[in-house]
C-alpha atoms as a PDB file:
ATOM      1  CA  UNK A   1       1.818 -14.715  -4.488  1.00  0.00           C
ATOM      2  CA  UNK A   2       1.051 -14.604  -0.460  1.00  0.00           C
ATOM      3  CA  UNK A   3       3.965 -15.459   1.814  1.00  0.00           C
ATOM      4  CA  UNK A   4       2.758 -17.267   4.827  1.00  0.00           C
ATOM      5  CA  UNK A   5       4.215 -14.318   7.352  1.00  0.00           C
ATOM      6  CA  UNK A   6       2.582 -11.435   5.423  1.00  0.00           C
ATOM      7  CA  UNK A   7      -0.315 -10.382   6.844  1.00  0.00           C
ATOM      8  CA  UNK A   8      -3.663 -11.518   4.827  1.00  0.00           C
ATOM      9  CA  UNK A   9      -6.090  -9.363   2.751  1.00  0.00           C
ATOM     10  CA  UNK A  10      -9.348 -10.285   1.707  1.00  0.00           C
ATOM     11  CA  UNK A  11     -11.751  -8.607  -0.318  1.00  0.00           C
ATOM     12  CA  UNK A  12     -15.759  -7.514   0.081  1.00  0.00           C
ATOM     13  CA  UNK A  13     -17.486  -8.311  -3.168  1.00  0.00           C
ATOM     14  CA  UNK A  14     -17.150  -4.754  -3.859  1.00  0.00           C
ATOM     15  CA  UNK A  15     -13.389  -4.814  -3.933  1.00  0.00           C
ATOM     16  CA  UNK A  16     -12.651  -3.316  -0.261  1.00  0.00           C
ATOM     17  CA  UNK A  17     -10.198  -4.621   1.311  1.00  0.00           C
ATOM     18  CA  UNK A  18     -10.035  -5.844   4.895  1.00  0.00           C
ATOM     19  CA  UNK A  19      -6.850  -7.212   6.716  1.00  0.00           C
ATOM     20  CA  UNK A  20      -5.685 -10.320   9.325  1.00  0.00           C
ATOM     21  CA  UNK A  21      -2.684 -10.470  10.985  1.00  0.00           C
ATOM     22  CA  UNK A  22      -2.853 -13.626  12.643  1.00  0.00           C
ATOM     23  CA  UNK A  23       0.824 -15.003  12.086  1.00  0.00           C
ATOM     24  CA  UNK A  24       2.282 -12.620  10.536  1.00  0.00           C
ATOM     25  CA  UNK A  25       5.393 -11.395  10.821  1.00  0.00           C
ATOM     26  CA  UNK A  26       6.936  -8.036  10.452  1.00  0.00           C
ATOM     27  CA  UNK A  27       9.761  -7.885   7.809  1.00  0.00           C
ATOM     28  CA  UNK A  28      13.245  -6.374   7.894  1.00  0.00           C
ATOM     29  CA  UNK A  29      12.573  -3.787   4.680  1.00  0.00           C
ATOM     30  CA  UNK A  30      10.006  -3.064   2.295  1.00  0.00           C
ATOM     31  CA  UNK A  31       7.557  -6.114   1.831  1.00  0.00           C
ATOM     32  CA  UNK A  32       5.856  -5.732  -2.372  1.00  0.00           C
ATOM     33  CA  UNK A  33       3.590  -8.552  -1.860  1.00  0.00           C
ATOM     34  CA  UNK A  34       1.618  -8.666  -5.589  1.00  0.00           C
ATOM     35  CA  UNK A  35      -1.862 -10.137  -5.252  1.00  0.00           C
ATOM     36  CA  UNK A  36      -2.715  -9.891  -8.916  1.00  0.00           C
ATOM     37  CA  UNK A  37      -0.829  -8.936 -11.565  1.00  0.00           C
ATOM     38  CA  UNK A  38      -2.358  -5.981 -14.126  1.00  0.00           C
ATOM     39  CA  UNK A  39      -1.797  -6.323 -17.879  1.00  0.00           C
ATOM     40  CA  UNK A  40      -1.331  -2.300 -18.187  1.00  0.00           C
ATOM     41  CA  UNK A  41       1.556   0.033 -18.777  1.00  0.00           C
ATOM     42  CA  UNK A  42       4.335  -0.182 -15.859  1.00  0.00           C
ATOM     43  CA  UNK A  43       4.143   2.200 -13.606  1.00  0.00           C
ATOM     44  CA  UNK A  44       6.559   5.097 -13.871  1.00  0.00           C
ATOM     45  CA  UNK A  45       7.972   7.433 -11.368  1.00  0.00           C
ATOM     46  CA  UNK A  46       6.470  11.158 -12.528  1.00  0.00           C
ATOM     47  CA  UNK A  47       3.394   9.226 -13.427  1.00  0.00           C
ATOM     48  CA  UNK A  48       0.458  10.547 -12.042  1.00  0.00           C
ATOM     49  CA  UNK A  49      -1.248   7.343 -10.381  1.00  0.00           C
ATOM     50  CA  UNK A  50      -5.300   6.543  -9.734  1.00  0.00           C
ATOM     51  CA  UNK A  51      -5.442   3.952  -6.658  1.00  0.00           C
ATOM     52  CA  UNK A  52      -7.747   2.470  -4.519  1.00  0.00           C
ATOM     53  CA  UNK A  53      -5.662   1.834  -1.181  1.00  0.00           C
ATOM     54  CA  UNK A  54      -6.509   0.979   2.361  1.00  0.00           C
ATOM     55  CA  UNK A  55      -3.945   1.752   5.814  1.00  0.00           C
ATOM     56  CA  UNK A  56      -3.401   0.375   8.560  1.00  0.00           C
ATOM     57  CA  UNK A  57      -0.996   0.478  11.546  1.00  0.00           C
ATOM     58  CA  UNK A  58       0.851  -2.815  12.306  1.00  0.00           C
ATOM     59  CA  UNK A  59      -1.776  -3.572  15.194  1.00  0.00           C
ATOM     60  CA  UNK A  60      -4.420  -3.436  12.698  1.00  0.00           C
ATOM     61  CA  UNK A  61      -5.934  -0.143  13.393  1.00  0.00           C
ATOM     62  CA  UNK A  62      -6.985   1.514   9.962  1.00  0.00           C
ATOM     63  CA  UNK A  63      -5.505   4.793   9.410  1.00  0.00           C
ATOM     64  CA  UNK A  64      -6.992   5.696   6.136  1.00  0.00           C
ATOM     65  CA  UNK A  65      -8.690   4.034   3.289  1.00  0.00           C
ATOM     66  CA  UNK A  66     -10.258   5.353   0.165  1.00  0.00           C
ATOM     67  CA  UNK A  67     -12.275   3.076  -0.191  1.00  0.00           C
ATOM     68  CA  UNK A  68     -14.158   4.254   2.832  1.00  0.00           C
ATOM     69  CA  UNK A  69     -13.924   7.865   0.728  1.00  0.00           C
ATOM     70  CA  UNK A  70     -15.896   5.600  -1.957  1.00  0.00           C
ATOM     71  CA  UNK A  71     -13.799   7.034  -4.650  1.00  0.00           C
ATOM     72  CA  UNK A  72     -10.056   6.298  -5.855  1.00  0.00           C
ATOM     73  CA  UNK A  73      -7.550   8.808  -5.085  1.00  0.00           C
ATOM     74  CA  UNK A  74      -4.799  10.122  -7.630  1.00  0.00           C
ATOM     75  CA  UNK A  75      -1.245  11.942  -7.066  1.00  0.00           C
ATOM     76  CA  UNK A  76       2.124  12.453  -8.357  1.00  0.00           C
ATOM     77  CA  UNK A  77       4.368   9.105  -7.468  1.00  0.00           C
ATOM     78  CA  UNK A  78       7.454  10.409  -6.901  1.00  0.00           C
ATOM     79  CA  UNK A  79      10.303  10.044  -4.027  1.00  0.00           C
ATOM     80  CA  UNK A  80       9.870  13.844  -2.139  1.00  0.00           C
ATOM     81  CA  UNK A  81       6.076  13.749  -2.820  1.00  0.00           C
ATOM     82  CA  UNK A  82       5.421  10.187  -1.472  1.00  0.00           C
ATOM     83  CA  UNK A  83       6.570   7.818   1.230  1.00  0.00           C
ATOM     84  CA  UNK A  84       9.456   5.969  -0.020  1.00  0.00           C
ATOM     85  CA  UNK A  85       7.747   2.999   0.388  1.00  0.00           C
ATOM     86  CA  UNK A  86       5.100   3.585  -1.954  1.00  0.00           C
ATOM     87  CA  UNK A  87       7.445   4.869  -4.924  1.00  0.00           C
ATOM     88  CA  UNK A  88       9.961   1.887  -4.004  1.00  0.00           C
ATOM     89  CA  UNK A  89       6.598  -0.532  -4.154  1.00  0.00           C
ATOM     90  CA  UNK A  90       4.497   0.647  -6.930  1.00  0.00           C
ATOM     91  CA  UNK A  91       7.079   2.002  -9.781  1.00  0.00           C
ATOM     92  CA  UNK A  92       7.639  -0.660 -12.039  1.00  0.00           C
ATOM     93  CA  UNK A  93       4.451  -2.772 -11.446  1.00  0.00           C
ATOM     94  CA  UNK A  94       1.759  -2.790 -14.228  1.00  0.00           C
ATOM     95  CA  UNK A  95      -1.597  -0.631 -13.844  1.00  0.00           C
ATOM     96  CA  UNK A  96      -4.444  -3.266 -12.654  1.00  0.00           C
ATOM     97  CA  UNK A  97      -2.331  -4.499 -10.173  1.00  0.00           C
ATOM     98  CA  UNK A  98      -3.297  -5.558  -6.794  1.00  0.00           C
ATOM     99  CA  UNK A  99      -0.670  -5.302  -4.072  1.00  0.00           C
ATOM    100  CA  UNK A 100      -0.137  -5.231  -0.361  1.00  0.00           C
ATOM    101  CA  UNK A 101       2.828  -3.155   1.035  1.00  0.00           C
ATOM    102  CA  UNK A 102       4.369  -3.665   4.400  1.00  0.00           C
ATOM    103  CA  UNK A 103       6.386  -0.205   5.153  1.00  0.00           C
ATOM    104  CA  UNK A 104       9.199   0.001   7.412  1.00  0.00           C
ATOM    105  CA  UNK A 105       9.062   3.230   9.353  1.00  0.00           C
ATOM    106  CA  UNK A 106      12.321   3.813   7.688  1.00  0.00           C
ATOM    107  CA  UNK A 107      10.685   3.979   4.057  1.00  0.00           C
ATOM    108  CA  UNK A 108       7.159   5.525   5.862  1.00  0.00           C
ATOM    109  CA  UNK A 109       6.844   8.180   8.218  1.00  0.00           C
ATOM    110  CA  UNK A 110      10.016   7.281  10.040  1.00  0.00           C
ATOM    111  CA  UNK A 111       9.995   8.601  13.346  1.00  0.00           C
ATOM    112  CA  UNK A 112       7.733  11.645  13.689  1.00  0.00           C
ATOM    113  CA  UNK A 113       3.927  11.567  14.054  1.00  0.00           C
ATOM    114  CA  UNK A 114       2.176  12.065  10.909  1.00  0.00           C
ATOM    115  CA  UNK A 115      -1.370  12.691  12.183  1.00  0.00           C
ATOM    116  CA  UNK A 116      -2.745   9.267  13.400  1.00  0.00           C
ATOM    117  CA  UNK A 117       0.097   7.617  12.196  1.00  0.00           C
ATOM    118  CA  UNK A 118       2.293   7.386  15.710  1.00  0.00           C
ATOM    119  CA  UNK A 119       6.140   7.655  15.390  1.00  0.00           C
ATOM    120  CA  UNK A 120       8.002   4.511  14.289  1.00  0.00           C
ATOM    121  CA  UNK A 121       4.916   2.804  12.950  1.00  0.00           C
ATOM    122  CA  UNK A 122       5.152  -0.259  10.455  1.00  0.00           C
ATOM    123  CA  UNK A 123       2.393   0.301   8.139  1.00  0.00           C
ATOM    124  CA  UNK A 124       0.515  -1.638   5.838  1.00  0.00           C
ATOM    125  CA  UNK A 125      -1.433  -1.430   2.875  1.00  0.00           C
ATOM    126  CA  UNK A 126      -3.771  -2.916   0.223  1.00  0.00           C
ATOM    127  CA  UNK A 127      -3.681  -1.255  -3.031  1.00  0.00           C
ATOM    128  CA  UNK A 128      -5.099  -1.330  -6.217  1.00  0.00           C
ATOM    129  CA  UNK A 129      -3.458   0.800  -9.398  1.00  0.00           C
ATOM    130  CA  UNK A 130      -6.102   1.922 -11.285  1.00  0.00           C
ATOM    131  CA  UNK A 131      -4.481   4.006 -14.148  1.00  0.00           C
ATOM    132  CA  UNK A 132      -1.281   5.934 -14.487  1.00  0.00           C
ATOM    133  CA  UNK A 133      -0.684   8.636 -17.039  1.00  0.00           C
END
């Protein structure tokens, strides 16, 4: 289900996903915002995960997508490894799931600069668990 403050994604037809912010508003904590609910295995911390996944900054600036790779990505999911925000969003939900993640600097990058990612940043993201083993 959408909440009417979370920002909006919409897909292409081949999946990618682009983002609107118009109304939305940011949240106190971690926002797990499922989309579509997959019929696989819950997700496990440990797990390595397959996603596709999308960034970008609060003011809509894209920070990193792999979809724009044009091939999923896979890593450990694990708190040390991982933004918080991912392990605290993703563990627990079943593979095939489609999700968008609002990320509190506090559960993100917190307050350093992480490449394009300034200091402090809200981030947001679409993503898509494709497998987990």
């Amino acid at each position: 289900m959408t909440s009417a403050n979370h920002p909006k994604i919409t897909r292409a037809a081949n999946g990618s996903p682009s983002v609107d912010f118009a109304g939305a508003e940011k949240a106190d904590g971690l926002v797990v915002d499922i989309h579509e609910h997959g019929t696989g295995a819950p997700v496990v911390e440990g797990q390595a995960i397959t996603v596709h996944y999308t960034g970008w900054l609060w003011d809509g600036v894209q920070f990193d997508s792999s979809w724009d790779r044009g091939e999923p990505i896979s890593f450990a999911i694990a708190h040390g490894s991982l933004i918080d925000g991912w392990v605290d969003g993703l563990v627990g939900l079943p593979v095939g799931s489609k999700v968008l993640l609002v990320v509190p600097p506090e559960a993100g990058y917190g307050f350093n600069d992480m490449g394009p990612i300034p200091a402090g940043s809200t981030l947001v993201f679409a993503i898509d668990i494709l497998a987990a083993q």
